[in-house]
C-alpha atoms as a PDB file:
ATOM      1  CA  UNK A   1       0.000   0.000   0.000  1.00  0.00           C
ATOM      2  CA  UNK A   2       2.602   1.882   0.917  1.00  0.00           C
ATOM      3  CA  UNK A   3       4.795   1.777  -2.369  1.00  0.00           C
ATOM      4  CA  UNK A   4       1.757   2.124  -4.410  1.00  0.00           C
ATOM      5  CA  UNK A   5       1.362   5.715  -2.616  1.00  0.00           C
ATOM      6  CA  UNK A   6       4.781   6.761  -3.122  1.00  0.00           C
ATOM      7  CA  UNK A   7       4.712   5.917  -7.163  1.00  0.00           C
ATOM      8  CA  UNK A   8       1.356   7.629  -7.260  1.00  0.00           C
ATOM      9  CA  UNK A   9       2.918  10.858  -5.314  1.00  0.00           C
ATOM     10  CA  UNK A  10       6.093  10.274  -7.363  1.00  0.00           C
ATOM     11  CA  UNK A  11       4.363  10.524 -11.077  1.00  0.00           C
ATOM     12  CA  UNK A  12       2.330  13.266  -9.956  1.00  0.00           C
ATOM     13  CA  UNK A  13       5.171  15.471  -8.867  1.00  0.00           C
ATOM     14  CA  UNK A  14       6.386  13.980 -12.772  1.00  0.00           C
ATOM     15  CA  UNK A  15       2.905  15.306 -14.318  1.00  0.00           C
ATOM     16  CA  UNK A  16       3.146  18.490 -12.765  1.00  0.00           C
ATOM     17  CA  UNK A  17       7.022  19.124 -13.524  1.00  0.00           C
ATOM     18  CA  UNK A  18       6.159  17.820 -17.180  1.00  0.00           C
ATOM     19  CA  UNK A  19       3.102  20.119 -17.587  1.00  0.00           C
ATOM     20  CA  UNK A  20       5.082  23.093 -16.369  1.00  0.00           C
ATOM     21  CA  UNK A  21       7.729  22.956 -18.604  1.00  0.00           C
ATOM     22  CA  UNK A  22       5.225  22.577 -21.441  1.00  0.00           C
ATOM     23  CA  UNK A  23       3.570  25.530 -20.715  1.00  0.00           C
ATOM     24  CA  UNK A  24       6.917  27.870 -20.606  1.00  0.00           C
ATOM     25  CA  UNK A  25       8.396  26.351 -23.437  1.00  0.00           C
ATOM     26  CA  UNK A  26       6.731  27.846 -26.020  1.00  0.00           C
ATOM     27  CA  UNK A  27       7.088  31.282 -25.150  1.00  0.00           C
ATOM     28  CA  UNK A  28      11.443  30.988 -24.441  1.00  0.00           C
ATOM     29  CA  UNK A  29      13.534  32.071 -27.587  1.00  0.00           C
ATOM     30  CA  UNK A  30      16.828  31.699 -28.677  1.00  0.00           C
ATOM     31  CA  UNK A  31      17.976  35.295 -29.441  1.00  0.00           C
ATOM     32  CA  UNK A  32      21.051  35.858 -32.147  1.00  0.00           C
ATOM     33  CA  UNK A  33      22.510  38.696 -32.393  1.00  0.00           C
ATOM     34  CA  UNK A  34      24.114  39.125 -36.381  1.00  0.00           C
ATOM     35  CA  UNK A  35      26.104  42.047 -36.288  1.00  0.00           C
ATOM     36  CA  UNK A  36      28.843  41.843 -38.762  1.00  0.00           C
ATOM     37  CA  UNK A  37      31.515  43.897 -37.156  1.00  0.00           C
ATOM     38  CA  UNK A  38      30.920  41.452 -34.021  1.00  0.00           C
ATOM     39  CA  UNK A  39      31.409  37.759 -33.895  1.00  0.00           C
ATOM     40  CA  UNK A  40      27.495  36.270 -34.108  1.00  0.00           C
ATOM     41  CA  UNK A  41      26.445  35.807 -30.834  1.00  0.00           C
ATOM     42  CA  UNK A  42      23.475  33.785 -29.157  1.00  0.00           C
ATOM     43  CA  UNK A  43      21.141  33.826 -25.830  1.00  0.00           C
ATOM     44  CA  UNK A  44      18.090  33.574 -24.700  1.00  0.00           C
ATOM     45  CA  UNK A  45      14.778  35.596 -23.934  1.00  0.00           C
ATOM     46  CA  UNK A  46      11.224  34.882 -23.513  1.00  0.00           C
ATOM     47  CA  UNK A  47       7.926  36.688 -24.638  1.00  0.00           C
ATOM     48  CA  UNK A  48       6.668  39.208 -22.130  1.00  0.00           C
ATOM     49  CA  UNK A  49       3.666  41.086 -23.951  1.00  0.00           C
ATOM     50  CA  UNK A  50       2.386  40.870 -27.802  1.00  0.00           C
ATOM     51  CA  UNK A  51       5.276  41.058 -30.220  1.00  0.00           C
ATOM     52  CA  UNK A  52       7.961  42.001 -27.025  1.00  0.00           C
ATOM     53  CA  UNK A  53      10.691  39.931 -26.092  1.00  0.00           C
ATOM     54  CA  UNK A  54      12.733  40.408 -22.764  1.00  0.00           C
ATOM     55  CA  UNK A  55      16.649  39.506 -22.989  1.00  0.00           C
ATOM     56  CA  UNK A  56      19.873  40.770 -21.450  1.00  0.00           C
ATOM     57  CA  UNK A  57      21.525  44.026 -22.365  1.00  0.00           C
ATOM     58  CA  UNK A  58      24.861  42.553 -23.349  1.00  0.00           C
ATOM     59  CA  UNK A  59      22.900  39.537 -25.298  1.00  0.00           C
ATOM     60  CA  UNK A  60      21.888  42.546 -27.921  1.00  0.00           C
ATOM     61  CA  UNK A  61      24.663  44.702 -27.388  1.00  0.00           C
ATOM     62  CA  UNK A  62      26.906  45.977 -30.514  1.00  0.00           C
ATOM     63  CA  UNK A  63      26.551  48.456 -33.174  1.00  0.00           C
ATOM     64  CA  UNK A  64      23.733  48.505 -35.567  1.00  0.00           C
ATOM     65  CA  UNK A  65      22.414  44.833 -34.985  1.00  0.00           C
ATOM     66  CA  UNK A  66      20.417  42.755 -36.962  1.00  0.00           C
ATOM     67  CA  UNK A  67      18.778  39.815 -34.691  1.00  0.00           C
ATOM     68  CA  UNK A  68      16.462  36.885 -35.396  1.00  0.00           C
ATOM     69  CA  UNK A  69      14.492  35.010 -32.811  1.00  0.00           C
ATOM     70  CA  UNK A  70      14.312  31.193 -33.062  1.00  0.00           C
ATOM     71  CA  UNK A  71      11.170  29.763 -31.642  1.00  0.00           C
ATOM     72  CA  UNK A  72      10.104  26.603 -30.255  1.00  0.00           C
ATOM     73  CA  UNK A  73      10.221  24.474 -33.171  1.00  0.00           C
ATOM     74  CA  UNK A  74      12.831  26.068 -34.964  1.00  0.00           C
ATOM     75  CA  UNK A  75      11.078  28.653 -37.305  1.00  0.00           C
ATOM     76  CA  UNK A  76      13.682  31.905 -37.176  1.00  0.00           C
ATOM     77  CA  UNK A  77      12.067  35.242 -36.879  1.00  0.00           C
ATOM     78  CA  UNK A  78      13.236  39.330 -37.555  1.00  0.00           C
ATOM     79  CA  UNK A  79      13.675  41.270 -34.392  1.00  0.00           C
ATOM     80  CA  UNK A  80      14.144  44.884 -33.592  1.00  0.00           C
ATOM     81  CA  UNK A  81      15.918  46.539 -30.911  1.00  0.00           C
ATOM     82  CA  UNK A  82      13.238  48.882 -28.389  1.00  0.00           C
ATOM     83  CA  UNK A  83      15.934  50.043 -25.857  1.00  0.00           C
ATOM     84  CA  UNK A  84      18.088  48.230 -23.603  1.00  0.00           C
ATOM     85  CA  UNK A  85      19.247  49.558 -20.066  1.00  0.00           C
ATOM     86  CA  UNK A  86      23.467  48.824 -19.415  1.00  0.00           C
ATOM     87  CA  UNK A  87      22.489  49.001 -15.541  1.00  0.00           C
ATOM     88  CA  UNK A  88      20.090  46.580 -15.425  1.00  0.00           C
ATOM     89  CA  UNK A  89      21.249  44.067 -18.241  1.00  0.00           C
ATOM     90  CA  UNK A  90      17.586  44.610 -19.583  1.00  0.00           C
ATOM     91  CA  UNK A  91      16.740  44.397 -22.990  1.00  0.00           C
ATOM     92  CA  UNK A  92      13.687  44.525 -24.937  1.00  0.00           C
ATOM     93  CA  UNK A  93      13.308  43.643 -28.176  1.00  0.00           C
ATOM     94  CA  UNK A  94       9.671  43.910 -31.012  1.00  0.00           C
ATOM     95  CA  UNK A  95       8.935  40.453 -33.276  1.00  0.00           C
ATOM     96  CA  UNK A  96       6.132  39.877 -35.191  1.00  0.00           C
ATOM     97  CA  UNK A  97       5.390  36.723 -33.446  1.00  0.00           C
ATOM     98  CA  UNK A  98       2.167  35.497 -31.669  1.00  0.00           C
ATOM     99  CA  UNK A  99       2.710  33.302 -28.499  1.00  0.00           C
ATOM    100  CA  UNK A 100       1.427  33.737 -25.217  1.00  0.00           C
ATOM    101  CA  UNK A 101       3.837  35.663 -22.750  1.00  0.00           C
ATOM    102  CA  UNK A 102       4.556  35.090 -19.680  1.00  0.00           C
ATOM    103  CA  UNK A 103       3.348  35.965 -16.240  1.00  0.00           C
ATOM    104  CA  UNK A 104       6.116  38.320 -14.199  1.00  0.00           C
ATOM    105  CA  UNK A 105       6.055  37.059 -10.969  1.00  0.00           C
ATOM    106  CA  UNK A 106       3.850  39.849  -8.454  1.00  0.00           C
ATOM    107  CA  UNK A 107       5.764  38.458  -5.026  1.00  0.00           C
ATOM    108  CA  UNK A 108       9.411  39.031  -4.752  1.00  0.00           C
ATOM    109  CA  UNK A 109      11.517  35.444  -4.730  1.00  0.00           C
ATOM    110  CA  UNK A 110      11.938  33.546  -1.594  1.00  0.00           C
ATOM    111  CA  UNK A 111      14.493  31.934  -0.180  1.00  0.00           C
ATOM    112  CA  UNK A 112      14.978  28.421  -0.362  1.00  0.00           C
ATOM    113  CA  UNK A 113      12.195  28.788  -3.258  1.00  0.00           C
ATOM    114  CA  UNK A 114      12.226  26.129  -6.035  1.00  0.00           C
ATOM    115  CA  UNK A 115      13.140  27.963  -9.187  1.00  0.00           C
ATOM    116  CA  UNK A 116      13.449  26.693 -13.438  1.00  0.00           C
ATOM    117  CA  UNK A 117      15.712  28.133 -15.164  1.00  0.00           C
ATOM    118  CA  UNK A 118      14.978  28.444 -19.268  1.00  0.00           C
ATOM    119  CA  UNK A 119      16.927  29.245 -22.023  1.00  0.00           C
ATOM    120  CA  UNK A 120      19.569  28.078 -24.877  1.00  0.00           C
ATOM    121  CA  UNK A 121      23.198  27.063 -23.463  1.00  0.00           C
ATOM    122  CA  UNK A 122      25.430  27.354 -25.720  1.00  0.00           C
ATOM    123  CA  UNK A 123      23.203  28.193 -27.599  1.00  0.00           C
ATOM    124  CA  UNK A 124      23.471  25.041 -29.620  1.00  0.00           C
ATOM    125  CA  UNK A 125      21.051  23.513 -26.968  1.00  0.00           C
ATOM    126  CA  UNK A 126      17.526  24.958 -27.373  1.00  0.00           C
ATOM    127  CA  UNK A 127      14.140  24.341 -25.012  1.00  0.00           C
ATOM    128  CA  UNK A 128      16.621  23.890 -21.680  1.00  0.00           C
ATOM    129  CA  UNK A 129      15.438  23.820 -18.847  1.00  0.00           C
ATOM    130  CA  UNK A 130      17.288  22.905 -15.093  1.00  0.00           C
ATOM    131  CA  UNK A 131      16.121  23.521 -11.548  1.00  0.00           C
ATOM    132  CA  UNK A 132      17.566  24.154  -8.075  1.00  0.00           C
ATOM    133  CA  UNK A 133      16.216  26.611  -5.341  1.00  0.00           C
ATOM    134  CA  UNK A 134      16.948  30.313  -5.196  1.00  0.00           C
ATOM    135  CA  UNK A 135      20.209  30.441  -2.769  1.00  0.00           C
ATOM    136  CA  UNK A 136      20.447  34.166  -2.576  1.00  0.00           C
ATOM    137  CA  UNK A 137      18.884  37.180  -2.060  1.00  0.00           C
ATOM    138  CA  UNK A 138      19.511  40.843  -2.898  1.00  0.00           C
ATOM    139  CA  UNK A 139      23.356  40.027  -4.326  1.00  0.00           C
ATOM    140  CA  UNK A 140      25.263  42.804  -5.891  1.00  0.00           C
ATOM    141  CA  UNK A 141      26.701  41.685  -9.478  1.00  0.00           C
ATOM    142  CA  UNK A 142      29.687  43.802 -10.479  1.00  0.00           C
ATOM    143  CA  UNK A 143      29.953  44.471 -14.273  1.00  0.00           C
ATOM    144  CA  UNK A 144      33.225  44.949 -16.285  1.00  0.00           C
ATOM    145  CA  UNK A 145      33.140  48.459 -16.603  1.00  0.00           C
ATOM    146  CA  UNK A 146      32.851  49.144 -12.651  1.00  0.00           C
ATOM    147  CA  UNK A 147      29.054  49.631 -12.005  1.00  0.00           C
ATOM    148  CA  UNK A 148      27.341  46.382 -10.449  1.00  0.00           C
ATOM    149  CA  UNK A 149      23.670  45.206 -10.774  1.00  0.00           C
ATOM    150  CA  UNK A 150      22.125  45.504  -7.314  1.00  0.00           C
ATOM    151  CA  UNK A 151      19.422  43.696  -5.896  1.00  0.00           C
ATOM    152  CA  UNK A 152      20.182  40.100  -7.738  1.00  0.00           C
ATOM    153  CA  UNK A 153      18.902  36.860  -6.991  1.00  0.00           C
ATOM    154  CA  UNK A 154      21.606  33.954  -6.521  1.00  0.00           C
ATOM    155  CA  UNK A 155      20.337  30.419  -7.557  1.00  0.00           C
ATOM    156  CA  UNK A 156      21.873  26.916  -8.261  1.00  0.00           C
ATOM    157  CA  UNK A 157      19.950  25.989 -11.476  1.00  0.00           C
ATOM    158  CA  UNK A 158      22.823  25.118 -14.025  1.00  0.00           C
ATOM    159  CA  UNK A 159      23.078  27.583 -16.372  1.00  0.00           C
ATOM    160  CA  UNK A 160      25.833  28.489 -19.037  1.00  0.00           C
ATOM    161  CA  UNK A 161      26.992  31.070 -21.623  1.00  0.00           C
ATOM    162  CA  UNK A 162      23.499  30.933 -23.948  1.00  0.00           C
ATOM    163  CA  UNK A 163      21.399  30.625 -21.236  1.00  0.00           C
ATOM    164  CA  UNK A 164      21.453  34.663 -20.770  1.00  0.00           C
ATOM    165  CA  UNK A 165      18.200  36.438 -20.818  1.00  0.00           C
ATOM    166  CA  UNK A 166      15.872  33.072 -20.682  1.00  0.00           C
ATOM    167  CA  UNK A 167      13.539  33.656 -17.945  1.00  0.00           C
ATOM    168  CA  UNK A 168      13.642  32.029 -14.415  1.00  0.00           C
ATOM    169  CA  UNK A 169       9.954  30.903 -13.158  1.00  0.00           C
ATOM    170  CA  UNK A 170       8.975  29.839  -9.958  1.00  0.00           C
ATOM    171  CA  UNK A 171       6.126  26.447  -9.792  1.00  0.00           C
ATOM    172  CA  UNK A 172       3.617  28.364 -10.902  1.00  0.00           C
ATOM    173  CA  UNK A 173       5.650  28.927 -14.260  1.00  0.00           C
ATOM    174  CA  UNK A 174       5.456  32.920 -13.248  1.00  0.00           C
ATOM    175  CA  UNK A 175       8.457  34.681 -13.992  1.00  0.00           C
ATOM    176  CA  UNK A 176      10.786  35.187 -10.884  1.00  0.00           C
ATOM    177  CA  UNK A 177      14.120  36.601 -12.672  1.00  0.00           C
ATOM    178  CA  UNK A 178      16.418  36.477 -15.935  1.00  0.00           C
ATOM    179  CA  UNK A 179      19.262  34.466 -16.247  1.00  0.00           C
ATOM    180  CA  UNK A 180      22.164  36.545 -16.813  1.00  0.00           C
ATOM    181  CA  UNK A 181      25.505  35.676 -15.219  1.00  0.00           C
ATOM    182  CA  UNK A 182      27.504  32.488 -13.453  1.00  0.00           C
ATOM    183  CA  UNK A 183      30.713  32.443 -11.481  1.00  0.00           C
ATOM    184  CA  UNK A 184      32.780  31.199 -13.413  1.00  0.00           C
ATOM    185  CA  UNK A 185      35.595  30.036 -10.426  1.00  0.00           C
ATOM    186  CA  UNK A 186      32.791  28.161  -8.933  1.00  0.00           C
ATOM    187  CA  UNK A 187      29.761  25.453  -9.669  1.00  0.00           C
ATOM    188  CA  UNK A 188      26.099  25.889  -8.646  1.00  0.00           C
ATOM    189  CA  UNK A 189      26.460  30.012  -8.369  1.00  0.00           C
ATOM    190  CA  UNK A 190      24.607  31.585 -11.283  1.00  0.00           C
ATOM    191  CA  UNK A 191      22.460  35.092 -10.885  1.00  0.00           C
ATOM    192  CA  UNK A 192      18.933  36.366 -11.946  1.00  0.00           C
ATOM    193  CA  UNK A 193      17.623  39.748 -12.542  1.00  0.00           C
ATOM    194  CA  UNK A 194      15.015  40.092 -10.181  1.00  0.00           C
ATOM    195  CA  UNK A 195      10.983  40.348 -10.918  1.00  0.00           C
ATOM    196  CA  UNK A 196      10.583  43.952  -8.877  1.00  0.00           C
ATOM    197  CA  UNK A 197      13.816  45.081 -11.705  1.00  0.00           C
ATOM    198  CA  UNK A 198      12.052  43.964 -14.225  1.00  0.00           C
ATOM    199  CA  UNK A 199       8.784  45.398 -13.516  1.00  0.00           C
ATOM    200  CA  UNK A 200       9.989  48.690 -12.869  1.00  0.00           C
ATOM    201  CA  UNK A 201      12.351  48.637 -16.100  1.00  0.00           C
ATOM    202  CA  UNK A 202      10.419  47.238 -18.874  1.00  0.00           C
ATOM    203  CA  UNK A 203       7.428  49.347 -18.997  1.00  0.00           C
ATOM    204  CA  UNK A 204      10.481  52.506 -19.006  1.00  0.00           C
ATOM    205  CA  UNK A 205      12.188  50.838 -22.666  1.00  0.00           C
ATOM    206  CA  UNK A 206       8.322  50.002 -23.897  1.00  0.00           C
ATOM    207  CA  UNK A 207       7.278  53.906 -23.631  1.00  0.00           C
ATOM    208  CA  UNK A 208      11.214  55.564 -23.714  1.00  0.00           C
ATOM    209  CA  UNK A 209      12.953  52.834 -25.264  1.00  0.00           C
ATOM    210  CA  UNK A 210      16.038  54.340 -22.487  1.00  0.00           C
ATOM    211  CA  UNK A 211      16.128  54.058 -18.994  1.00  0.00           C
ATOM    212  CA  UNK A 212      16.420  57.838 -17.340  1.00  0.00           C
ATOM    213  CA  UNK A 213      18.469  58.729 -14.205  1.00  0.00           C
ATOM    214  CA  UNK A 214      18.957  61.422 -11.949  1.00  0.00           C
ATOM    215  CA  UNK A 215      22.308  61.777 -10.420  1.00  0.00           C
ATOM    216  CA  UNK A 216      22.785  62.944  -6.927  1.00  0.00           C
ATOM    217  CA  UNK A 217      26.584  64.045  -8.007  1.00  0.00           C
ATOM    218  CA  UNK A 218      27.983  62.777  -4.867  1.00  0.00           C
ATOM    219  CA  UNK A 219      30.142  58.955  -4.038  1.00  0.00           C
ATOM    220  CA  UNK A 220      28.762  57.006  -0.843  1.00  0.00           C
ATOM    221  CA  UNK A 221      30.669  54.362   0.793  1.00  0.00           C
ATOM    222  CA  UNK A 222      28.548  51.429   2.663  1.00  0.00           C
ATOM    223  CA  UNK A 223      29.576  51.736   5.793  1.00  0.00           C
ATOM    224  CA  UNK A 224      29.187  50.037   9.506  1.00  0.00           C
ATOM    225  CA  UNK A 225      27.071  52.326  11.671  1.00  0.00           C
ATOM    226  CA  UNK A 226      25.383  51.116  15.590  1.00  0.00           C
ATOM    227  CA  UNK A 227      22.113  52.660  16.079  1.00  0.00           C
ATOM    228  CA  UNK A 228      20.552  51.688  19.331  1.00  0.00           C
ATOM    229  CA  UNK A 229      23.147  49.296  19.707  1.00  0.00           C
ATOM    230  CA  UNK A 230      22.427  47.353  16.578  1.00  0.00           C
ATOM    231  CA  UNK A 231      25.349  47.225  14.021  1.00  0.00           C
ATOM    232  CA  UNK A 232      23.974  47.394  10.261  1.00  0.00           C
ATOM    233  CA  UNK A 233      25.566  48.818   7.345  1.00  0.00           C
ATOM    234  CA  UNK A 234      24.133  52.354   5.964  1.00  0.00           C
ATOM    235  CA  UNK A 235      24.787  54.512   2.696  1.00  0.00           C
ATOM    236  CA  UNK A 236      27.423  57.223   4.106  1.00  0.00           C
ATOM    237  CA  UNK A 237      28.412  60.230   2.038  1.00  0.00           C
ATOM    238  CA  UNK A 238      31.952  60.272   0.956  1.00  0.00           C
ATOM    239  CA  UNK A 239      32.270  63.057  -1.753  1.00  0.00           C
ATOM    240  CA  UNK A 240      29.908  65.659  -3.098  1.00  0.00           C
ATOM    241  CA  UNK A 241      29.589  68.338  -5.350  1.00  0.00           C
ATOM    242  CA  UNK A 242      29.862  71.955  -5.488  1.00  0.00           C
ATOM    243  CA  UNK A 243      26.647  72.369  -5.690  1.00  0.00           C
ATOM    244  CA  UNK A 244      25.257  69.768  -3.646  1.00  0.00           C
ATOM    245  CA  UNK A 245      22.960  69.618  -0.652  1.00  0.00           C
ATOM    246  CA  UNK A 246      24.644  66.855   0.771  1.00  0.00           C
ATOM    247  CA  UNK A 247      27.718  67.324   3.516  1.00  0.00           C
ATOM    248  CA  UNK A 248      30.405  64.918   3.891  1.00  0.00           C
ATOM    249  CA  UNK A 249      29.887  62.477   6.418  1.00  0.00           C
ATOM    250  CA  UNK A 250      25.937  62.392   5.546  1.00  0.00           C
ATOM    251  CA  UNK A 251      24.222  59.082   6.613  1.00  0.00           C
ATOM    252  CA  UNK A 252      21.322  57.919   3.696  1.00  0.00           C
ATOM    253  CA  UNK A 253      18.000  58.121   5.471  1.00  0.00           C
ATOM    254  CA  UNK A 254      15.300  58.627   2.783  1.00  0.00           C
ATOM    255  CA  UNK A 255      14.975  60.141  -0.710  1.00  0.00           C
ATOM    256  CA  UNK A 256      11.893  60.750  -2.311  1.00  0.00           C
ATOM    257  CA  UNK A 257       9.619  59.437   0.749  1.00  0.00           C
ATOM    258  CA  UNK A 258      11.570  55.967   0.686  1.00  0.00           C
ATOM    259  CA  UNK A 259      13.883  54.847   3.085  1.00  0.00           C
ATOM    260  CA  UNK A 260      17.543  54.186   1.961  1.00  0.00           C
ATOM    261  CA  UNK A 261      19.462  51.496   3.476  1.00  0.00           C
ATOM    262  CA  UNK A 262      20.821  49.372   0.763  1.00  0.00           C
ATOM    263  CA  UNK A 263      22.494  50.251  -3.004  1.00  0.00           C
ATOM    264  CA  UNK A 264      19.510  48.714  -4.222  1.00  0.00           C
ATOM    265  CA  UNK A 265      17.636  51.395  -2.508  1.00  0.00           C
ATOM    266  CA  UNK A 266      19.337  54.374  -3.716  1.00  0.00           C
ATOM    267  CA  UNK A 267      19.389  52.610  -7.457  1.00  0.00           C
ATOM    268  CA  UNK A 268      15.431  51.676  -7.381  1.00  0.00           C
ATOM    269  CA  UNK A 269      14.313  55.398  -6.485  1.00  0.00           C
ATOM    270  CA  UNK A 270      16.977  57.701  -8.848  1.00  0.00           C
ATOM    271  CA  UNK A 271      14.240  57.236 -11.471  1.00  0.00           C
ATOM    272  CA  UNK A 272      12.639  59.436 -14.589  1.00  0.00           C
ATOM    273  CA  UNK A 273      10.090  61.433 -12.471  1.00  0.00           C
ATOM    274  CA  UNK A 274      12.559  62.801  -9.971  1.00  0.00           C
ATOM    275  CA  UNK A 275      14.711  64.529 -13.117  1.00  0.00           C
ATOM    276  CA  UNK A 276      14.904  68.528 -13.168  1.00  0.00           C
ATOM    277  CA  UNK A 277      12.320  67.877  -9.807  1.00  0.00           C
ATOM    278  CA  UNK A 278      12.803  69.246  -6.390  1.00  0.00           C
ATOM    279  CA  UNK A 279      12.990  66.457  -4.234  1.00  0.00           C
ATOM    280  CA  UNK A 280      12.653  66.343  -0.441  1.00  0.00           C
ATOM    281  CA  UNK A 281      15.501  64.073   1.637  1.00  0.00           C
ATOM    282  CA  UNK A 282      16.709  63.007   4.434  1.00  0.00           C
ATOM    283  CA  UNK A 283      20.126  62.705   5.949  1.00  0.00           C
ATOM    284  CA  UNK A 284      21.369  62.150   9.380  1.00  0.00           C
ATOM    285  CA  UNK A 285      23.902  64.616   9.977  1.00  0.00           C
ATOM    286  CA  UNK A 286      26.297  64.493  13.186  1.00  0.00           C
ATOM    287  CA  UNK A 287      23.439  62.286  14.798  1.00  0.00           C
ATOM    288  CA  UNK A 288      20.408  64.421  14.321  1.00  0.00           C
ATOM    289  CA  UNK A 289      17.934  63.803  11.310  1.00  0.00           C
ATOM    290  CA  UNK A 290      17.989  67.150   8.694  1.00  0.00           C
ATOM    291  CA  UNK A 291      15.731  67.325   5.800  1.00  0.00           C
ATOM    292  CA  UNK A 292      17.300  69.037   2.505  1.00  0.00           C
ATOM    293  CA  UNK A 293      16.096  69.581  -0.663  1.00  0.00           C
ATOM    294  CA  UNK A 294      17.714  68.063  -3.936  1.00  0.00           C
ATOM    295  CA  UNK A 295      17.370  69.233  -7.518  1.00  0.00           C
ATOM    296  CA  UNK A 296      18.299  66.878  -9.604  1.00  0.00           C
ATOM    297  CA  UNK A 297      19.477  66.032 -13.412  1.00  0.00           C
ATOM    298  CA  UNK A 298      20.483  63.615 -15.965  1.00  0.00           C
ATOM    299  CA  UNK A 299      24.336  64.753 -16.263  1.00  0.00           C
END
């Protein structure tokens, strides 16, 4: 009785797996990039809205690209650049293709959380798809040219050069991050671009086709600080600008009506509406809290 109720749970943890897989499938591409200056390159995206396909920035980086889409199946399809955002390693791109998109996940990823990783390693190896558990949360990803991604998810479904810009989905099959980097001095540590990024970056490229940020014109260091006896780390200010409102020696507190504590903080609020805007702060300044006022630009 026993065994007969394990094989029964068993193939219906199978079924479910299976049917999961076969609904994502369909709506993961192979993405090529065929610029002629560059060597032809190859990874992943899936289909977030009619005709729009999410991948990594560096997937469609290059000059003057031409790219083509390879769905399930095989059939190769024209696609067009709508913007891309370096910071992020978003990239959006417009096919004439019909297939359902996927779901972006509406609750951040938990940890521990069984996650399935999608995409083309390789990308000689189309309709992939591993698993493992999300093993990290909130990682910062530094980038070649000095600037990190913040707010990353860490997970140990295998993924490989390819597998860049194929979506990550949780059981439900609702998307919980892209694929975008690995460690390469180390197994089982790849990275995701998480769902709150995404949702706050797409809908930018879709009606901008460019990501727009204020700078504060000042350099922070993260920095240990006790506050009623409790040791965290907090956004410090190390340099500012002529003209800035800031002081050296400036402790983060909010910006905007959100409270900064983390680099992934300070990255998610510098957004579009707070450009040429005068925006209220708050620092803590030689241990009392001081509001200023910040005006903003682009450069």
């Amino acid at each position: 009785m026993f065994e007969k109720l394990r094989q029964n749970s068993l193939r219906s943890v199978r079924d479910e797996l299976i049917a999961l897989v076969e609904a994502v499938s369909p709506s993961v591409v192979t993405v090529r990039n065929h610029d002629t200056r560059l060597e032809s390159g190859s990874g992943s995206g899936w289909v977030f809205g009619p005709g729009l396909v999410v991948t990594n920035c560096h997937v469609v980086a290059g000059a003057d690209p031409v790219f083509s889409l390879r769905l399930r199946g095989g059939a190769l399809v024209p696609a067009t650049l709508v913007g891309s955002d370096p910071l992020t390693d978003l990239a959006l791109l417009r096919a004439d293709i019909e297939v359902s998109p996927l779901q972006v996940a509406t609750k951040a990823a938990q940890l521990g959380e069984l996650c399935f990783a999608f995409g083309s390693p390789l990308g000689e190896f189309p309709e992939t798809v591993t698993f493992g558990v999300v093993s990290g949360l909130g990682r910062r990803l530094p980038q070649e040219d000095g600037r990190s991604i913040e707010g990353a998810l860490q997970i140990d479904a295998e993924i490989n050069p390819g597998n860049s810009g194929g979506p990550l989905v949780d059981i439900d099959g609702a998307v919980l991050g892209v694929n975008t980097a690995i460690l390469t001095d180390g197994r089982g540590v790849g990275f995701a671009i998480s769902s709150s990024t995404i949702q706050s970056v797409i809908p930018e490229l879709i009606a901008h086709g460019q990501i727009l940020r204020p700078r504060l014109g000042i350099s922070i260091d993260v920095v240990e600080h006790n506050s009623s006896g409790i040791e965290r780390e907090r956004l410090r200010v190390a340099e500012v600008g002529a003209s800035s409102a800031f002081q050296v020696g400036d402790l983060l507190v909010s910006i905007a009506g959100r409270t900064i504590e983390t680099r992934g903080d300070l990255f998610e609020v510098l957004r579009r509406p707070l450009v040429d805007a005068i925006t209220p702060a708050t620092v803590e300044r030689s241990g009392e809290l001081v509001a200023i006022e910040l005006e903003l630009s682009d450069h």
